[in-house]
N, C-alpha and C. Protein backbone atom coordinates (compact mmCIF):
# COMPACT_ATOMS: atom_id res chain seq x y z
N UNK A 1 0.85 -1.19 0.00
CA UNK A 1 0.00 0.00 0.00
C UNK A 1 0.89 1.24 0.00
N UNK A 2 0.54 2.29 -0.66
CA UNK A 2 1.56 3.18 -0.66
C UNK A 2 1.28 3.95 0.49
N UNK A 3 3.07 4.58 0.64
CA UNK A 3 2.81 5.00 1.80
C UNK A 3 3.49 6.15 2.05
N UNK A 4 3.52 6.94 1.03
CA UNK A 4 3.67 8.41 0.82
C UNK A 4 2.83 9.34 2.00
N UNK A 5 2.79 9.99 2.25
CA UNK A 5 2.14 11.13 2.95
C UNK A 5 1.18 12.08 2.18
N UNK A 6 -0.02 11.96 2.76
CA UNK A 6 -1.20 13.03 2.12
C UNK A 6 -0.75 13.90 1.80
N UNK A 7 0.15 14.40 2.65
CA UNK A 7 0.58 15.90 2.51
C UNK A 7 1.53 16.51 1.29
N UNK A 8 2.11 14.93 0.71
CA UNK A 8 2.99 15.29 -0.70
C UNK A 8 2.13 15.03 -1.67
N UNK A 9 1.44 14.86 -1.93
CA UNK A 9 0.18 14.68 -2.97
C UNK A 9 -0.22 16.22 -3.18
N UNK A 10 -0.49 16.84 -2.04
CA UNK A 10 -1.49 17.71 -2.13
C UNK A 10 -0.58 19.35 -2.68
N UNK A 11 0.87 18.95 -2.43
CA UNK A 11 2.13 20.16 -2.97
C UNK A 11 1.49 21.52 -2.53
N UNK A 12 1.42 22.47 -3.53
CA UNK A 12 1.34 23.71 -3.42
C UNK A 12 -0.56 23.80 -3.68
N UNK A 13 -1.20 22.79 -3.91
CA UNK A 13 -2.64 23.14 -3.77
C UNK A 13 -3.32 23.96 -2.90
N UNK A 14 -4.30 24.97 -3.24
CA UNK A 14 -5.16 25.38 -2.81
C UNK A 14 -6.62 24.62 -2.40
N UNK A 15 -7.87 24.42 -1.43
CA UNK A 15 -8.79 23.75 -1.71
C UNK A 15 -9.57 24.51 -2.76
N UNK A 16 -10.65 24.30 -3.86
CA UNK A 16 -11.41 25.16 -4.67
C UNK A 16 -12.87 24.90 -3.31
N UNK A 17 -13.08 26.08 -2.91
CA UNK A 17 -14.15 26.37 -1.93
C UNK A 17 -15.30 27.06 -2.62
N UNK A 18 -16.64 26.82 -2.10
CA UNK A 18 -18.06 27.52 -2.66
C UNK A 18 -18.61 27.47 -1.21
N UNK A 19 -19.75 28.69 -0.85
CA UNK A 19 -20.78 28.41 -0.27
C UNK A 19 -21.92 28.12 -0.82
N UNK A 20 -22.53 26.94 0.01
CA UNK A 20 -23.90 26.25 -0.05
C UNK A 20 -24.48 26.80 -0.99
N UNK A 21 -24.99 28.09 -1.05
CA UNK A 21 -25.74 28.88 -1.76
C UNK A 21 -25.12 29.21 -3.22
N UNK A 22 -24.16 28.77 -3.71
CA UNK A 22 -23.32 28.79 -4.83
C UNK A 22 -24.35 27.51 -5.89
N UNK A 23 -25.08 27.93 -7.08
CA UNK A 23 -25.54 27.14 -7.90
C UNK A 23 -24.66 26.09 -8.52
N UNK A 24 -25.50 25.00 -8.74
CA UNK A 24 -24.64 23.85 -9.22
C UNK A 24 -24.00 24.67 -10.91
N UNK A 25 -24.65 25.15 -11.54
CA UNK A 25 -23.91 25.39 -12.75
C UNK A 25 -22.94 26.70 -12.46
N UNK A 26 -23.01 27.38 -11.33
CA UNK A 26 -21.53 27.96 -11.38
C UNK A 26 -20.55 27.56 -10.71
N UNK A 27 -21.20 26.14 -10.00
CA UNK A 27 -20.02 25.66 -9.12
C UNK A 27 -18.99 24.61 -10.61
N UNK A 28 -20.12 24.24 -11.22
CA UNK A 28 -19.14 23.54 -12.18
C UNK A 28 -18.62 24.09 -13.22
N UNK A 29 -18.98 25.91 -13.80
CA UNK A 29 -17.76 26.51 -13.82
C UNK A 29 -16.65 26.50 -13.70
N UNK A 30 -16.55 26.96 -12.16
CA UNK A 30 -15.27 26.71 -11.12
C UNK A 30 -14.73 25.71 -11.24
N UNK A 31 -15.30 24.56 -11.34
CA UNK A 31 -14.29 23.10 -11.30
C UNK A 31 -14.15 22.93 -12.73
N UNK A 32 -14.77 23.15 -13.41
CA UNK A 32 -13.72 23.51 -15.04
C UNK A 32 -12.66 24.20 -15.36
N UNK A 33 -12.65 25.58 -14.61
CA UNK A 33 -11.86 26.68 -14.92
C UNK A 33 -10.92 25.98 -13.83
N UNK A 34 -11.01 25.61 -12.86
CA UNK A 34 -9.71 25.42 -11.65
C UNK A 34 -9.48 23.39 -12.07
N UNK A 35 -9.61 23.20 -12.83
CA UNK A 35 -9.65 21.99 -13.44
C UNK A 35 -9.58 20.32 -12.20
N UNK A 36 -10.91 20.69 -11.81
CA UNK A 36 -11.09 19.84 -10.70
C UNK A 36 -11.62 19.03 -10.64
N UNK A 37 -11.95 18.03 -10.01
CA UNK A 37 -13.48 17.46 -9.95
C UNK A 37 -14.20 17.56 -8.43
N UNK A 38 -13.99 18.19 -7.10
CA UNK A 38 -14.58 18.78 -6.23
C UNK A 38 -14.35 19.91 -5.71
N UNK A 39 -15.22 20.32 -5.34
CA UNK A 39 -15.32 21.81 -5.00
C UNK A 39 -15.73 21.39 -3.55
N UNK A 40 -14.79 22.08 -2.25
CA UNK A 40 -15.32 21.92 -0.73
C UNK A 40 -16.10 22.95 -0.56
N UNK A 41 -17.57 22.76 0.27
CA UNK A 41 -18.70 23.37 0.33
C UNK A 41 -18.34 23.99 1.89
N UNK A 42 -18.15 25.27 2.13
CA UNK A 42 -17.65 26.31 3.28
C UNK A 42 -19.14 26.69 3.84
N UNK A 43 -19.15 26.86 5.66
CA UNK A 43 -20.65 27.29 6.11
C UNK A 43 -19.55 27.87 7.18
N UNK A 44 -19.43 29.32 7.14
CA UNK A 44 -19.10 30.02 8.47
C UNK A 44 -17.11 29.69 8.52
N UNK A 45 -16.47 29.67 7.58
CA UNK A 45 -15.46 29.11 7.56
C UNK A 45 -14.56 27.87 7.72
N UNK A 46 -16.44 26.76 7.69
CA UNK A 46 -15.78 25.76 8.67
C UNK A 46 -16.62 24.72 6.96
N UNK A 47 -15.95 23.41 7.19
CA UNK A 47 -15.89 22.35 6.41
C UNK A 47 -17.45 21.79 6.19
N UNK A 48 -18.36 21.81 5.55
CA UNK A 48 -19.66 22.03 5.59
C UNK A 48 -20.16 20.66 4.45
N UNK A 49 -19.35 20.37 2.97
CA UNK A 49 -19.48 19.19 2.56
C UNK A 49 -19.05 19.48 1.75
N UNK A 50 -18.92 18.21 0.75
CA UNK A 50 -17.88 18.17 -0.29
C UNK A 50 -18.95 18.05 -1.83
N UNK A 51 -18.84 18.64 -2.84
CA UNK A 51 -19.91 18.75 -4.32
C UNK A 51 -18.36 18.06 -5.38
N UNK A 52 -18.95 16.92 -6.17
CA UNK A 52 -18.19 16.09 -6.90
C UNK A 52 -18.60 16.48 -8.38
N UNK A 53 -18.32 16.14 -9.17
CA UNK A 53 -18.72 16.17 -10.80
C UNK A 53 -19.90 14.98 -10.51
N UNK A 54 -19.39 13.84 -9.72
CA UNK A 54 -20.51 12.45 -9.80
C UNK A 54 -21.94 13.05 -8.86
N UNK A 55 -22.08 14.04 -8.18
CA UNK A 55 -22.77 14.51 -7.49
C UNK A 55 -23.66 15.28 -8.44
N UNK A 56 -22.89 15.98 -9.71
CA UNK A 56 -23.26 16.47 -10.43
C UNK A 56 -24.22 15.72 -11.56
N UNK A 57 -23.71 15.02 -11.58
CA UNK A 57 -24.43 13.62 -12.86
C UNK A 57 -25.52 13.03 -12.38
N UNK A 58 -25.20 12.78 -10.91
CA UNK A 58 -26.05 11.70 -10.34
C UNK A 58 -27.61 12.23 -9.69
N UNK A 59 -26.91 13.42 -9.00
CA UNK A 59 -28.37 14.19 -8.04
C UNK A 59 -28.62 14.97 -8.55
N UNK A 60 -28.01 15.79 -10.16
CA UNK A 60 -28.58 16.62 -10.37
C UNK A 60 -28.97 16.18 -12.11
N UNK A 61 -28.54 16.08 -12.82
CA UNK A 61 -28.71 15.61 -14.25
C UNK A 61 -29.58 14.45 -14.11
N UNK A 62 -29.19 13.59 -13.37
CA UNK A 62 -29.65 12.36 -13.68
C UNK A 62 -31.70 12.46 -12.85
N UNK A 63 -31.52 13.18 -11.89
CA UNK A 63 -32.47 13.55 -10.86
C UNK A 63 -33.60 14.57 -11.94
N UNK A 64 -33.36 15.47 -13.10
CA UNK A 64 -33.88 16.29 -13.67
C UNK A 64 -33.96 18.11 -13.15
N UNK A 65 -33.13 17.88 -12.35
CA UNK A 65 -32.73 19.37 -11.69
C UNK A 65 -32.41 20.08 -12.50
N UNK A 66 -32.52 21.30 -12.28
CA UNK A 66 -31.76 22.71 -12.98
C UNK A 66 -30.37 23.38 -12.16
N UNK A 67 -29.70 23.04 -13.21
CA UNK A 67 -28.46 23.28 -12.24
C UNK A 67 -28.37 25.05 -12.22
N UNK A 68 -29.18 25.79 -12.70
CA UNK A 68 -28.93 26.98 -12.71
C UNK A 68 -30.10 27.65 -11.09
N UNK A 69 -30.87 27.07 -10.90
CA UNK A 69 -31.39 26.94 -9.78
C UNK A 69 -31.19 26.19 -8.78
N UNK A 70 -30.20 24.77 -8.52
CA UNK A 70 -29.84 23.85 -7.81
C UNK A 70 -29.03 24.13 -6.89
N UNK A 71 -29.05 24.88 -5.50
CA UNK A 71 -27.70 25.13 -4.98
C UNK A 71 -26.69 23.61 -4.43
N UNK A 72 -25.83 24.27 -3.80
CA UNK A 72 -24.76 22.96 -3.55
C UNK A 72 -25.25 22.34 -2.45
N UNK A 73 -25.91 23.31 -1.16
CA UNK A 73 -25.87 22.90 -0.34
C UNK A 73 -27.63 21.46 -0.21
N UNK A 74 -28.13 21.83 -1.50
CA UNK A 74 -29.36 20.42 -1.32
C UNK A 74 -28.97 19.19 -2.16
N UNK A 75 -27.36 19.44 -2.71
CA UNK A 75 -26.89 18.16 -3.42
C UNK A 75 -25.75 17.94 -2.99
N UNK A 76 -25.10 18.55 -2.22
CA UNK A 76 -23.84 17.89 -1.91
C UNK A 76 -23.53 16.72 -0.75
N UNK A 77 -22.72 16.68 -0.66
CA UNK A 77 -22.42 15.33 0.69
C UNK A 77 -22.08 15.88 1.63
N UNK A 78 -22.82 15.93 2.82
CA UNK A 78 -23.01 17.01 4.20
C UNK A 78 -21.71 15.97 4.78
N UNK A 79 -20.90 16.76 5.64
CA UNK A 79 -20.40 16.01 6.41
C UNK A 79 -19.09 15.10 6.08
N UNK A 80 -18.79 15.42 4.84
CA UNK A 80 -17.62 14.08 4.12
C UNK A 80 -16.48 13.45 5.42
N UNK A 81 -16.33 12.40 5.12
CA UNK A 81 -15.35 11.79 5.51
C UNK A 81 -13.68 12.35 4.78
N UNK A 82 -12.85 13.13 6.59
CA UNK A 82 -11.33 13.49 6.06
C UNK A 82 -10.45 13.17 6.15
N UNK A 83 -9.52 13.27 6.22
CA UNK A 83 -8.02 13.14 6.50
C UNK A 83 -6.92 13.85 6.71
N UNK A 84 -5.98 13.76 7.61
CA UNK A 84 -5.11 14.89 7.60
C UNK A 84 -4.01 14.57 6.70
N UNK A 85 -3.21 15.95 6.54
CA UNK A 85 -1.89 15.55 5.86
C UNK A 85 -0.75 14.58 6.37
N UNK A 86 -0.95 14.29 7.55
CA UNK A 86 0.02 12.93 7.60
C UNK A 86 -0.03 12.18 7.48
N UNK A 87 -1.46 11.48 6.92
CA UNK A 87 -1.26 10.10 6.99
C UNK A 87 -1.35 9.60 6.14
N UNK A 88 -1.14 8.52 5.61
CA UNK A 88 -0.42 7.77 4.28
C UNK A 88 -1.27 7.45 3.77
N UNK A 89 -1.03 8.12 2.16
CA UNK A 89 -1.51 8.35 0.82
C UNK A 89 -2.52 6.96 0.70
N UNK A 90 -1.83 5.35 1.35
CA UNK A 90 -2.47 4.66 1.34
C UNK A 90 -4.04 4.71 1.78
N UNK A 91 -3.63 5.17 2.86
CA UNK A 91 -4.99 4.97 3.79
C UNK A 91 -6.29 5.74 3.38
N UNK A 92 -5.99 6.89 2.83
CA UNK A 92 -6.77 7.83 1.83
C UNK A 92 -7.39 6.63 0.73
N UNK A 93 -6.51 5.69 -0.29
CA UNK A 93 -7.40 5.14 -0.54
C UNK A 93 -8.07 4.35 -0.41
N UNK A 94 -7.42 3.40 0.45
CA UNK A 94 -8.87 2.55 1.17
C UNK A 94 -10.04 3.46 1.53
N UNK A 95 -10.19 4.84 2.48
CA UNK A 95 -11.08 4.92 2.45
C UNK A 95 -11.78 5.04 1.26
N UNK A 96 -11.72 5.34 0.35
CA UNK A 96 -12.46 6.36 -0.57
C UNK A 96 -12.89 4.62 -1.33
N UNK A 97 -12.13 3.32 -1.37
CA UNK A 97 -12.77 2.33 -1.57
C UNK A 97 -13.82 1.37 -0.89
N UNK A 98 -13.40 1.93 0.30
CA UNK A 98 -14.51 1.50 1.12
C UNK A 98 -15.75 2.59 1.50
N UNK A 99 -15.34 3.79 1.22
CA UNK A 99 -16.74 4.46 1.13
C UNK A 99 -17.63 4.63 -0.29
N UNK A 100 -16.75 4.27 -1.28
CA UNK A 100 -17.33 4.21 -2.59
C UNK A 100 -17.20 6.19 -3.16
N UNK A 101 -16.22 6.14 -2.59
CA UNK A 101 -16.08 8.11 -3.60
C UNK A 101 -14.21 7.99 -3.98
N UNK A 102 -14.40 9.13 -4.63
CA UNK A 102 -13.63 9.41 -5.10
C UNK A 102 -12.30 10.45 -4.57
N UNK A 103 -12.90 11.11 -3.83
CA UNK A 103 -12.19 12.30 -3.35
C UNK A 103 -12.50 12.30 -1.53
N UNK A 104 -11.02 12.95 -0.97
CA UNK A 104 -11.24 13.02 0.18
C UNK A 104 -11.12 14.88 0.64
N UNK A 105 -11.56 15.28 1.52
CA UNK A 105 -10.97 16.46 1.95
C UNK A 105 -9.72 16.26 2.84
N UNK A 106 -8.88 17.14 2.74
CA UNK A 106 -7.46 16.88 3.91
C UNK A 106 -7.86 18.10 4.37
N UNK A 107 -7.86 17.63 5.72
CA UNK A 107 -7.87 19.01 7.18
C UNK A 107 -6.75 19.00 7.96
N UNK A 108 -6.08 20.26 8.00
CA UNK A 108 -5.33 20.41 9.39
C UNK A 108 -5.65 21.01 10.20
N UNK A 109 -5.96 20.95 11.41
CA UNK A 109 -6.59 21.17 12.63
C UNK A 109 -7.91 22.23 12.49
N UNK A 110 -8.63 21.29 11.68
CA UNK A 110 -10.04 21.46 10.96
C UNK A 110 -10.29 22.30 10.39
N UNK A 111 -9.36 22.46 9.91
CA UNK A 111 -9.41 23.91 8.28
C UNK A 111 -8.82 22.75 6.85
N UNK A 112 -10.06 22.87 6.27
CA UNK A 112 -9.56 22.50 4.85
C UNK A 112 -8.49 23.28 4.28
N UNK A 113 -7.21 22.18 3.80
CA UNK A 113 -6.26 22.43 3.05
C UNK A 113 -5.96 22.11 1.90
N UNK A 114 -6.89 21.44 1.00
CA UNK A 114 -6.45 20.49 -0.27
C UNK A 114 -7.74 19.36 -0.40
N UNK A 115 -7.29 18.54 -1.21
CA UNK A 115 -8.39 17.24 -1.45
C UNK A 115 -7.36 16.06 -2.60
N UNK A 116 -7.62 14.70 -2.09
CA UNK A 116 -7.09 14.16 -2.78
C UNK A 116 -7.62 13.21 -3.78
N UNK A 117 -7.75 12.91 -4.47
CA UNK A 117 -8.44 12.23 -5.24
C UNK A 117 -7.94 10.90 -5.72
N UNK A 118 -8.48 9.89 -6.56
CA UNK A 118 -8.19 8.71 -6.98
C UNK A 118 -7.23 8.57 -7.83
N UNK A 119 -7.79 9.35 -8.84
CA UNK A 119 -6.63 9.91 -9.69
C UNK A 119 -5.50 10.12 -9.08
N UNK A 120 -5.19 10.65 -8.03
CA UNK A 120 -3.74 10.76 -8.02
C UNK A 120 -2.89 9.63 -7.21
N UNK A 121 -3.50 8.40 -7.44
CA UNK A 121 -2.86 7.07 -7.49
C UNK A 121 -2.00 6.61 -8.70
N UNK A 122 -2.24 7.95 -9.78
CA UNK A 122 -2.04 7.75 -11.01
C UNK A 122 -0.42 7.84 -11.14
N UNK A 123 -0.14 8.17 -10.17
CA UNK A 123 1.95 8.78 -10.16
C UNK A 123 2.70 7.51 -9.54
N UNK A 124 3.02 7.85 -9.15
CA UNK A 124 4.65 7.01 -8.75
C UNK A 124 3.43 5.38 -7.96
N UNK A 125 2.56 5.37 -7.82
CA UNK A 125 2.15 4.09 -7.14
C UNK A 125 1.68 3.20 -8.23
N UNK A 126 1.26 3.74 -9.33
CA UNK A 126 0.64 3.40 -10.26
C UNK A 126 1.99 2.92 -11.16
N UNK A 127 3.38 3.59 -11.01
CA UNK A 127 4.80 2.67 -11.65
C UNK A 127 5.23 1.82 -10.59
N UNK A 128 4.85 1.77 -9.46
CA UNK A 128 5.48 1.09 -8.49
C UNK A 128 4.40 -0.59 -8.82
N UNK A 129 3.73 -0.36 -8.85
CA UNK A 129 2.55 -1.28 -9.37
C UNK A 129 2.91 -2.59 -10.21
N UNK A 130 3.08 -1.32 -12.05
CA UNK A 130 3.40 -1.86 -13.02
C UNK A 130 4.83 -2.88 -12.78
N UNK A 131 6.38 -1.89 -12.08
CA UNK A 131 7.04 -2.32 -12.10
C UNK A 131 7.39 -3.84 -11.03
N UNK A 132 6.22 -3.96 -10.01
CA UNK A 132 6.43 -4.93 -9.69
C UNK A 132 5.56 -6.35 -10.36
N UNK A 133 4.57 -5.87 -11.06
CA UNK A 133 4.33 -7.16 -12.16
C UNK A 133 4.76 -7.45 -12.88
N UNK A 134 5.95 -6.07 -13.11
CA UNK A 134 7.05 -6.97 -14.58
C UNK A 134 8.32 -8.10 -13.56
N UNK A 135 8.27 -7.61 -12.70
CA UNK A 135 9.29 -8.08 -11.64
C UNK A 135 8.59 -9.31 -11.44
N UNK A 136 7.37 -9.49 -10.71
CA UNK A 136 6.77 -11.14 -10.85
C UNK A 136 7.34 -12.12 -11.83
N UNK A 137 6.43 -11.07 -13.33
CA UNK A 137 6.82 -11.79 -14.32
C UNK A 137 8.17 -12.15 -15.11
N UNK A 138 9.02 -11.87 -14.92
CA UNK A 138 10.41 -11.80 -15.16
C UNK A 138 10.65 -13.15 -13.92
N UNK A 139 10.44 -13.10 -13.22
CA UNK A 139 10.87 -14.09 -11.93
C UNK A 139 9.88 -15.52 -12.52
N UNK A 140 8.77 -15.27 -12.96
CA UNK A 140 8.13 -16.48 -13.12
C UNK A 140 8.89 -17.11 -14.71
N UNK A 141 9.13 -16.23 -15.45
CA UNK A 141 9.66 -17.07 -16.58
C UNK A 141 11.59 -17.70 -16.23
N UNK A 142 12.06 -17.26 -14.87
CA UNK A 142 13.31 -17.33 -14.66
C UNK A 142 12.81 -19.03 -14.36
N UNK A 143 11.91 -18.98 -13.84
CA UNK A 143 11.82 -20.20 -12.85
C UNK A 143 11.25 -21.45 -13.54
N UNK A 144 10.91 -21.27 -14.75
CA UNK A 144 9.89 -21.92 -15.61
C UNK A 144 10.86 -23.15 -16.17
């Protein structure tokens, strides 16, 4: 399991933040223009829930909503499950496989700092991966 640190994933990121009251079609604006796929939903400065692109498809397209009338705060995920920046990149994705999402928020001492996503399994774990199935396989034809 990799075991990088949340906190190097997340580099020089900013979180992309909206309040509740922010419509679904200008929140997905924002996650076009800041090239994202969640936007953290802010109530009073504090961590309020997390709005996905799949949040977008699912509760609002798929539901027959108007995203120009839809705010974030009657489709988003109240409450998300976080993580801080220390703890290993692994463990981020188990959760997000065992909760079935995609993205986590990272908090340090309960201020959103970043978000990590699935996608970014896509770097160095994703060659660490490959290179140990060529390594299997190289070992299984040694042995053959």
């Amino acid at each position: 399991m990799p075991q990088r640190p949340v906190r190097s994933i997340l580099g020089s990121q900013s979180p992309v933040t909206a309040n509740g009251e922010m419509s679904v079609a200008q929140a997905a604006r924002l996650m076009k223009e800041r090239r994202v796929g969640a936007v953290l939903v802010m109530n009073e400065g504090r961590l309020a829930g997390i709005f996905t692109e799949r949040d977008a498809l699912f509760r609002v397209i798929a539901e027959g909503r108007d995203p120009a009338k839809t705010g974030l705060q009657d489709v988003m995920t109240a409450n998300p499950r976080t993580i801080t920046p220390d703890r290993p990149f692994g463990h981020a994705l188990h959760m997000m496989h065992e909760g079935g999402f995609r993205h986590v928020p990272v908090v340090d001492e309960n201020r959103p700092i970043g978000v990590v996503a699935a996608r970014d399994a896509l770097g160095p774990e994703l060659e660490e991966f490959v290179s140990e199935l060529d390594r299997r396989e190289r070992i299984g034809e040694v042995m053959r």
